[in-house]
C-alpha atoms as a PDB file:
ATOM      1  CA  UNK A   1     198.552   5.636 136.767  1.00  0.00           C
ATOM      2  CA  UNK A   2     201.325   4.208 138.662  1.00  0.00           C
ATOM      3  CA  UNK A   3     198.701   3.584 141.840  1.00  0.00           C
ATOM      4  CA  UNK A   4     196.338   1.763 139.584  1.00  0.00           C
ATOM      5  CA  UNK A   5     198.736  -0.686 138.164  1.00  0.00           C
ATOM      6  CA  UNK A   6     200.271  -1.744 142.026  1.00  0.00           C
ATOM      7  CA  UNK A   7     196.278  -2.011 142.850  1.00  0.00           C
ATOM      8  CA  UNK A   8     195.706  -4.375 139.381  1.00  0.00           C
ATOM      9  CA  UNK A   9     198.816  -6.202 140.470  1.00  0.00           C
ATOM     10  CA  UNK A  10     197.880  -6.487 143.937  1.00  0.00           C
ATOM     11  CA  UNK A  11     194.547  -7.608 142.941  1.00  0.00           C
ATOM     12  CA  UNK A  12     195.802 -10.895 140.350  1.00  0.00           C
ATOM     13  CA  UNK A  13     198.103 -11.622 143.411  1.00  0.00           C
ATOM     14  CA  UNK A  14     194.664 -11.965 145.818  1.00  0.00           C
ATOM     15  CA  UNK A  15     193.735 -13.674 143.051  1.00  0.00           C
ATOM     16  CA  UNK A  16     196.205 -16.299 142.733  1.00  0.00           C
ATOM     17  CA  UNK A  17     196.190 -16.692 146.442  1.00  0.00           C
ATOM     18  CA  UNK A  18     192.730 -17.272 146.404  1.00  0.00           C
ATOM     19  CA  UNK A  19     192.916 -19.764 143.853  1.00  0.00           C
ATOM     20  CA  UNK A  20     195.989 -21.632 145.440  1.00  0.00           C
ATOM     21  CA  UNK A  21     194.295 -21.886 148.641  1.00  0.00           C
ATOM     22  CA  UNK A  22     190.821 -23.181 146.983  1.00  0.00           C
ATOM     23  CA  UNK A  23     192.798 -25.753 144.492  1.00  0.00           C
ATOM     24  CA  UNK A  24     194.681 -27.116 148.151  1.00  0.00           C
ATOM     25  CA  UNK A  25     191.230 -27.400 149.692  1.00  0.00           C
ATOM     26  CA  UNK A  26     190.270 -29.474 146.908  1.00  0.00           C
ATOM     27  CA  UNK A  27     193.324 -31.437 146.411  1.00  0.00           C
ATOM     28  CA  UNK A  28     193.083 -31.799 150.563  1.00  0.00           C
ATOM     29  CA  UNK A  29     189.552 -32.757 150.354  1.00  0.00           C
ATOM     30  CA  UNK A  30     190.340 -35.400 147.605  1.00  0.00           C
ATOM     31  CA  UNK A  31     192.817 -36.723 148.991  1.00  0.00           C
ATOM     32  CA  UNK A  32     190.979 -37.585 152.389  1.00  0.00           C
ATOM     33  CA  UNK A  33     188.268 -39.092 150.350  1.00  0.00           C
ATOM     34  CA  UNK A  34     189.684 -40.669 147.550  1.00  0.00           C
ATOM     35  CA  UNK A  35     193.457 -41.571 148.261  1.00  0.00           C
ATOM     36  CA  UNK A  36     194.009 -42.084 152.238  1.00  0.00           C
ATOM     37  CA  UNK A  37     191.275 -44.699 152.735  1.00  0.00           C
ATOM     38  CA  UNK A  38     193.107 -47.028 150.343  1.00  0.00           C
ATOM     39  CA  UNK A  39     196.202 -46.258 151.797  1.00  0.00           C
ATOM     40  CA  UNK A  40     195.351 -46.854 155.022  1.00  0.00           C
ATOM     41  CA  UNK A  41     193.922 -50.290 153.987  1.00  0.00           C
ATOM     42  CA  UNK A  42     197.241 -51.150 152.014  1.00  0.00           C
ATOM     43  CA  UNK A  43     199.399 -50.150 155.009  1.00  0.00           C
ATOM     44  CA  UNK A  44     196.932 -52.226 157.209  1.00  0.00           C
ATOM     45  CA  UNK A  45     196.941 -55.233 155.458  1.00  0.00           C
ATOM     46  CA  UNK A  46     201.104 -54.584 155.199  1.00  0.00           C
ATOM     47  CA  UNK A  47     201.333 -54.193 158.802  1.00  0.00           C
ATOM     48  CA  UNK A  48     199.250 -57.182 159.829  1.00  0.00           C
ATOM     49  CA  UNK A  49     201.161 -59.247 157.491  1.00  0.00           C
ATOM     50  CA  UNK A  50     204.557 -58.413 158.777  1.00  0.00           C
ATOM     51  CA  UNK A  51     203.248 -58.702 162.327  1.00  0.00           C
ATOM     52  CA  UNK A  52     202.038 -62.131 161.966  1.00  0.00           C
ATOM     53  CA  UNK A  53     205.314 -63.237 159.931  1.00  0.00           C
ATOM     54  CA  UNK A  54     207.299 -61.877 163.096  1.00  0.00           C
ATOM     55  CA  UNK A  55     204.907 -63.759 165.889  1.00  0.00           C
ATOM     56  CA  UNK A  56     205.271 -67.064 163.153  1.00  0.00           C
ATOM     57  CA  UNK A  57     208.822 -67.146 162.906  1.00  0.00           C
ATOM     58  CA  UNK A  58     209.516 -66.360 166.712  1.00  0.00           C
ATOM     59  CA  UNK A  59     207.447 -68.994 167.798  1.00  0.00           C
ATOM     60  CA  UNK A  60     209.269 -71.783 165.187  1.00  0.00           C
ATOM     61  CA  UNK A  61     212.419 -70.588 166.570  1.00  0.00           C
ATOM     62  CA  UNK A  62     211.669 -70.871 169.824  1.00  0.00           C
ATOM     63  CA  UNK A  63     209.351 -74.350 169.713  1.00  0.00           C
ATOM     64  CA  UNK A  64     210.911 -75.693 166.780  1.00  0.00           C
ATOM     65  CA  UNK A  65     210.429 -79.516 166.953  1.00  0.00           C
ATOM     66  CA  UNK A  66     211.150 -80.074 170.761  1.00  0.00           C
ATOM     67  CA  UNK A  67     207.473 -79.841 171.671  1.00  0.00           C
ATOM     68  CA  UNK A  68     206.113 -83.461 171.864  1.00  0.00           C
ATOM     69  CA  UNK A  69     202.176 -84.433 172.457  1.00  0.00           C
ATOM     70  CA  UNK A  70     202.849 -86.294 175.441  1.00  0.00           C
ATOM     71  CA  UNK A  71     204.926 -83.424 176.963  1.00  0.00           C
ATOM     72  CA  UNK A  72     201.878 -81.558 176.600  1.00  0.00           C
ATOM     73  CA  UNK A  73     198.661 -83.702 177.582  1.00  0.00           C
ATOM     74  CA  UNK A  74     198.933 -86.852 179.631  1.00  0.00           C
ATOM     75  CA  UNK A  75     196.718 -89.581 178.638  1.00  0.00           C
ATOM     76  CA  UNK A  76     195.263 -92.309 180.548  1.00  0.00           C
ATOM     77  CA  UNK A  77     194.437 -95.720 179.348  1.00  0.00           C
ATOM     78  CA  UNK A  78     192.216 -98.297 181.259  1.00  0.00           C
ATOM     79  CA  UNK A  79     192.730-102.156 181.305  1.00  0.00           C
ATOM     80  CA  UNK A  80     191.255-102.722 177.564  1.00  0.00           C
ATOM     81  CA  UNK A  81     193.305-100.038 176.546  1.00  0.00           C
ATOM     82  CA  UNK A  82     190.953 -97.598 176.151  1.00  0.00           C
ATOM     83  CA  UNK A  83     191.475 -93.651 176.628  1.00  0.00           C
ATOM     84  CA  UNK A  84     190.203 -92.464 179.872  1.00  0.00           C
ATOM     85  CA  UNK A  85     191.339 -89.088 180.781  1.00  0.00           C
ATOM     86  CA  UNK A  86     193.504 -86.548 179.200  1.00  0.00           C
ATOM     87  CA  UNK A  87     195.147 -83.927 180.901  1.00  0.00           C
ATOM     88  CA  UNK A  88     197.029 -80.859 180.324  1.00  0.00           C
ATOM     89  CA  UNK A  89     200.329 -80.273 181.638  1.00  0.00           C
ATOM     90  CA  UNK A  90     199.632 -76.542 182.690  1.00  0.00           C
ATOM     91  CA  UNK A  91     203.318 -75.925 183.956  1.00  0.00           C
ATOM     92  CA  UNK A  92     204.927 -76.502 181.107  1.00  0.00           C
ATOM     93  CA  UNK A  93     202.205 -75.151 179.067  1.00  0.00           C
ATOM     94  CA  UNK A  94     202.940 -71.942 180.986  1.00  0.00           C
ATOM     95  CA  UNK A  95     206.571 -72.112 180.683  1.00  0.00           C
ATOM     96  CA  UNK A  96     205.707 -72.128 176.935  1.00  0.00           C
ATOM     97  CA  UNK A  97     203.514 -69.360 176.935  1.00  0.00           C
ATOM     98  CA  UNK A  98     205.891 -67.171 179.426  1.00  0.00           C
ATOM     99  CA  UNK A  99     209.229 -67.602 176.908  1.00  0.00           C
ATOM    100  CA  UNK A 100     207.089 -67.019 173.574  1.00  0.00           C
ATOM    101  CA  UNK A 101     205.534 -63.958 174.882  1.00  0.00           C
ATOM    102  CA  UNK A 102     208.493 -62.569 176.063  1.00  0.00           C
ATOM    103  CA  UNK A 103     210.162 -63.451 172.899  1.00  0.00           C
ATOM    104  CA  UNK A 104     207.501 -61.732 170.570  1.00  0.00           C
ATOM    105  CA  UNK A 105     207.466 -58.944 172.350  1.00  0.00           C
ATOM    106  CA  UNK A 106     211.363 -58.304 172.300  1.00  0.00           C
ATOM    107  CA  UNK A 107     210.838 -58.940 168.148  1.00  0.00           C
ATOM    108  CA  UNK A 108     208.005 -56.476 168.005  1.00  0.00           C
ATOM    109  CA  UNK A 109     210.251 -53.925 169.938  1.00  0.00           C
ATOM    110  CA  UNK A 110     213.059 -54.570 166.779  1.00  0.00           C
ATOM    111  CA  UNK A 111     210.475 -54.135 164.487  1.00  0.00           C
ATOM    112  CA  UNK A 112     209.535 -50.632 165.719  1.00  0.00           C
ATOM    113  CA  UNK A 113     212.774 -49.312 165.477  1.00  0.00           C
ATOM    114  CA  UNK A 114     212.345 -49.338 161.610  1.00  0.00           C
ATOM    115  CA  UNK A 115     209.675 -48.007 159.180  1.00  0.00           C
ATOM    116  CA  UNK A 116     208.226 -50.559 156.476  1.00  0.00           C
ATOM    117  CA  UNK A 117     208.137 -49.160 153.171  1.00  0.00           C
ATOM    118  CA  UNK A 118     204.456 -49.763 151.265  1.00  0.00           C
ATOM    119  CA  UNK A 119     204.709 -48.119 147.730  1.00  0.00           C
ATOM    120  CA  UNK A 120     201.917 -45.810 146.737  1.00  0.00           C
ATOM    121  CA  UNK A 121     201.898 -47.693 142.766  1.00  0.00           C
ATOM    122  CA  UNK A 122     200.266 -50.563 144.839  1.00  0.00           C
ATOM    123  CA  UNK A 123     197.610 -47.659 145.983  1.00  0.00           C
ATOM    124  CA  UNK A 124     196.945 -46.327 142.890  1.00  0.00           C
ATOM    125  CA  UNK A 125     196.805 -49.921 141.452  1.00  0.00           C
ATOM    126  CA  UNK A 126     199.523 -48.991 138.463  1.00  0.00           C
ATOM    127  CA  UNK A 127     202.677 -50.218 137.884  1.00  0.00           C
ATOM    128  CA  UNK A 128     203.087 -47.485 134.644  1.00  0.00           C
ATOM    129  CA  UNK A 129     203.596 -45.146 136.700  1.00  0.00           C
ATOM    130  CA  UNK A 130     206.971 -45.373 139.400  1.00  0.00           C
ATOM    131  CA  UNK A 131     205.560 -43.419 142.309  1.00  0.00           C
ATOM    132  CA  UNK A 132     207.396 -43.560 145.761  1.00  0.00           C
ATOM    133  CA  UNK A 133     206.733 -45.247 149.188  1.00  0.00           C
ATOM    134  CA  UNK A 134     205.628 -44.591 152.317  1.00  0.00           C
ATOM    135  CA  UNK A 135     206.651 -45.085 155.765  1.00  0.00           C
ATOM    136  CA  UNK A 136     204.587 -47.428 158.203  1.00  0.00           C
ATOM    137  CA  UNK A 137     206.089 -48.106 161.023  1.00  0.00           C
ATOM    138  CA  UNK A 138     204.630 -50.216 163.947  1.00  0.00           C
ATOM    139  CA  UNK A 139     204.888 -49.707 167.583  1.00  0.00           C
ATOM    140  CA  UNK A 140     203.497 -52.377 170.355  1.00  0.00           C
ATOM    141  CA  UNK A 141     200.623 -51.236 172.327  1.00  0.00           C
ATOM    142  CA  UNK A 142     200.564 -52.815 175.965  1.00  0.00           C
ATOM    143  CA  UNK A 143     200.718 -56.945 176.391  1.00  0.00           C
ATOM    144  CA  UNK A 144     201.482 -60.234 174.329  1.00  0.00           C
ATOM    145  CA  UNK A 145     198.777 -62.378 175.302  1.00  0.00           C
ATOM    146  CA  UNK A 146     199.655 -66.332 174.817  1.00  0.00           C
ATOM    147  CA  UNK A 147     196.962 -68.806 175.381  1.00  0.00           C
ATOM    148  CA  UNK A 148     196.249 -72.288 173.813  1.00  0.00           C
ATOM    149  CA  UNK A 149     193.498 -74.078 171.652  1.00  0.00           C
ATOM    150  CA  UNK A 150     192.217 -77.946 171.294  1.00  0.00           C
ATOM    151  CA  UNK A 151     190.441 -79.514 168.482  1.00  0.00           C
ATOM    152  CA  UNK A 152     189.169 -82.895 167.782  1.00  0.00           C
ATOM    153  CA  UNK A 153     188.861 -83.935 163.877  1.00  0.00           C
ATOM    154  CA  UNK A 154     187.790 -87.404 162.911  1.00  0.00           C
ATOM    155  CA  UNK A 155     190.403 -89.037 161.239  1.00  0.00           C
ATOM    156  CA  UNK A 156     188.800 -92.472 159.626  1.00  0.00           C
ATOM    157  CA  UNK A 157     186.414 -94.810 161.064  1.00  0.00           C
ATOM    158  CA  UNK A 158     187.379 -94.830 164.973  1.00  0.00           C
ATOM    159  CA  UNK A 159     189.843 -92.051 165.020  1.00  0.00           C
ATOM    160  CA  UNK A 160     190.266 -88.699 166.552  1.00  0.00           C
ATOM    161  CA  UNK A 161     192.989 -86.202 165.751  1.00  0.00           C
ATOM    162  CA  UNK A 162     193.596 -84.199 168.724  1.00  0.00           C
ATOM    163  CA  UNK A 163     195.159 -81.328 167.305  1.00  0.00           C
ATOM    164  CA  UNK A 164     197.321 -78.478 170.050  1.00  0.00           C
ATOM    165  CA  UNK A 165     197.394 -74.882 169.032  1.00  0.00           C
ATOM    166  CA  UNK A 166     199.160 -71.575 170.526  1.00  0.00           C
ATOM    167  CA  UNK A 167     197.657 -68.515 170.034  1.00  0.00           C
ATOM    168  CA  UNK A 168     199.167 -65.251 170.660  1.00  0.00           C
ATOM    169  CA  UNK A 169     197.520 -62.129 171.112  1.00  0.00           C
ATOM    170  CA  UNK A 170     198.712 -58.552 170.526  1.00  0.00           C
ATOM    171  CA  UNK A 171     197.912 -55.218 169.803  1.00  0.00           C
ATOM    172  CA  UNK A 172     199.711 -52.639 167.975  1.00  0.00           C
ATOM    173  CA  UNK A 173     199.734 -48.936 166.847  1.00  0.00           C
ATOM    174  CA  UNK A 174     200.048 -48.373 162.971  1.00  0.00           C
ATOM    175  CA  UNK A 175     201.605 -45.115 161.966  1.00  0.00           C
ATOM    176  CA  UNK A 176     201.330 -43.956 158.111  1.00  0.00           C
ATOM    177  CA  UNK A 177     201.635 -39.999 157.801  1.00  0.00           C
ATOM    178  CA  UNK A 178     198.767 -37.979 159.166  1.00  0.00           C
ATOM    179  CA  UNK A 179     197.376 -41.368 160.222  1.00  0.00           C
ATOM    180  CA  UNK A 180     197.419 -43.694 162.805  1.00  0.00           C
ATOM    181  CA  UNK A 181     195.528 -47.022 163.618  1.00  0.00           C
ATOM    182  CA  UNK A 182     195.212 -49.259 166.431  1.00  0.00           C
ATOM    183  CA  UNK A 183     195.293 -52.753 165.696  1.00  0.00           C
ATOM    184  CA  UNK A 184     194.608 -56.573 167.295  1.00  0.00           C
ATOM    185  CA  UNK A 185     196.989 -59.131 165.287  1.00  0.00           C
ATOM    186  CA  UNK A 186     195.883 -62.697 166.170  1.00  0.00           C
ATOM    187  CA  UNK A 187     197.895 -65.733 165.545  1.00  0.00           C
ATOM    188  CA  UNK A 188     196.834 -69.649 165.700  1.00  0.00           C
ATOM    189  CA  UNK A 189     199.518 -71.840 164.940  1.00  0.00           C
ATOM    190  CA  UNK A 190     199.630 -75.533 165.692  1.00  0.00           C
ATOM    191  CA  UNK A 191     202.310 -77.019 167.502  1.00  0.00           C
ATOM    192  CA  UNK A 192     201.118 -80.476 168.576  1.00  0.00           C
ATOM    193  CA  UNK A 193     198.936 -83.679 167.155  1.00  0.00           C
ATOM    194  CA  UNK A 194     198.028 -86.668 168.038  1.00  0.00           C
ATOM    195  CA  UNK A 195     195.645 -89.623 166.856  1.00  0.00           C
ATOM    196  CA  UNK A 196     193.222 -91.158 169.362  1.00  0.00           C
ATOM    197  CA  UNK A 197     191.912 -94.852 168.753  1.00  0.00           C
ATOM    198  CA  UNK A 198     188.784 -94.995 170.174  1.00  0.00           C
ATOM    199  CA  UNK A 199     186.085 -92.577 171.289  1.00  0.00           C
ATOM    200  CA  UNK A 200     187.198 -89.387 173.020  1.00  0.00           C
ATOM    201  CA  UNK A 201     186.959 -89.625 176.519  1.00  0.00           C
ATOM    202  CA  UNK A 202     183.995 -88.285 178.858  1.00  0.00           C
ATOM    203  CA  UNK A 203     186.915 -86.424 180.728  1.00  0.00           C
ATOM    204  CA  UNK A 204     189.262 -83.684 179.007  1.00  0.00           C
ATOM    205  CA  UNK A 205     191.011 -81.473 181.213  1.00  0.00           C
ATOM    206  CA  UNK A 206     191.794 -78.764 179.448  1.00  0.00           C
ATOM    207  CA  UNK A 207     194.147 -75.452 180.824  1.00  0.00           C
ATOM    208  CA  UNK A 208     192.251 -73.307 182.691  1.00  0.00           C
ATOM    209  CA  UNK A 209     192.178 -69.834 181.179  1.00  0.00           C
ATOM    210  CA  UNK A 210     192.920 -68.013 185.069  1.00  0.00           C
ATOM    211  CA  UNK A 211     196.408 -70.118 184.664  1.00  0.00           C
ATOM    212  CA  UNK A 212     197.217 -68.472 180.912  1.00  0.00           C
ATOM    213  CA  UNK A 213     199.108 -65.886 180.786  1.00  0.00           C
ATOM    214  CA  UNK A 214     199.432 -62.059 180.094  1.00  0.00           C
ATOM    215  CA  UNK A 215     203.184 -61.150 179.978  1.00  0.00           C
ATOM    216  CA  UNK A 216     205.010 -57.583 179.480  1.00  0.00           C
ATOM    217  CA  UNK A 217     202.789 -55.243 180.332  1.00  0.00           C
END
């Protein structure tokens, strides 16, 4: 008698396992589906945003307002006082790009040494419910690519706005548990403008991209 019930017992505790180890399959499976897609995209869109804010604010502190046009370009008038060649200053444009790429990368190094918290309610799409966060943190993957960007806008009958932009490049590794993403975060920001009476000249000389820069690798 005694045998039978340790066999009955021994049998509802299979039975439970079993059924444990199917409902964390399911739960598992769900999960995957379901849950860590939109958590992923969350924490993505969290990450990028961050990252951007950091490569933003670096490069006001370090430009701020000491960046004028004619530092940049050099313009050339003729006799009627007409533009006739514009030309970029590539030394100091490369100056530029060498301090703000070594300056995002040493913020993107302070970022990584702490996690951003992205709470799951935001997931879920509830704010009944107070569920907790999770940890993303961000690490830098490889170089801080700076280059810069021209654009001409008409500006009124006659006028151009010649408009300067810095771009900066970088990748990074996203980190969420159980998941990771690479990502490519890529800031415009102006940082010059000018308005040009007159047609644009025939002759632009822009920066040539084998002069831009690729710093910390």
């Amino acid at each position: 008698m005694k045998y039978y019930i340790s066999l009955l017992k021994k049998k509802r505790c299979l039975i439970w396992i079993i059924a444990l180890l199917i409902i964390g399959i399911y739960l598992f499976r769900y999960i995957d589906k379901n849950i860590k897609p939109t958590v992923v995209a969350i924490s993505e869109v969290r990450a990028r945003s961050v990252t951007t804010q950091a490569i933003n604010d670096t490069i006001k502190n370090k430009i701020k307002k000491d960046i004028n046009y004619n530092d940049l370009i050099f313009v050339k008038y003729d006799n009627e006082g007409r533009v006739t060649l514009m030309q970029a200053n590539t030394i100091l444009m490369n100056s530029i790009a060498s301090e703000v790429a070594i300056e995002v990368q040493e913020q993107l190094m302070e970022m990584s040494q702490s996690d951003i918290k992205v709470p799951l309610s935001n997931a879920f799409d509830t704010q009944i419910i107070n569920l907790p966060s999770i940890n993303v943190r961000i690490i830098p993957q490889g170089s801080v690519s700076v280059d810069f960007a021209t654009e001409f806008e008409s500006s009124g009958i006659n006028q151009t706005r010649h408009r300067i932009y810095i771009i900066v490049v970088t990748d990074i590794k996203m980190i969420v548990p159980l998941v990771s993403e690479n990502l490519r975060i890529t800031t415009n920001i102006p940082i010059a403008e000018t308005i040009i009476v007159g047609d644009v000249p025939e002759q632009y000389i822009n920066v040539p991209r084998d002069d831009l820069l690729k710093i910390i690798r």
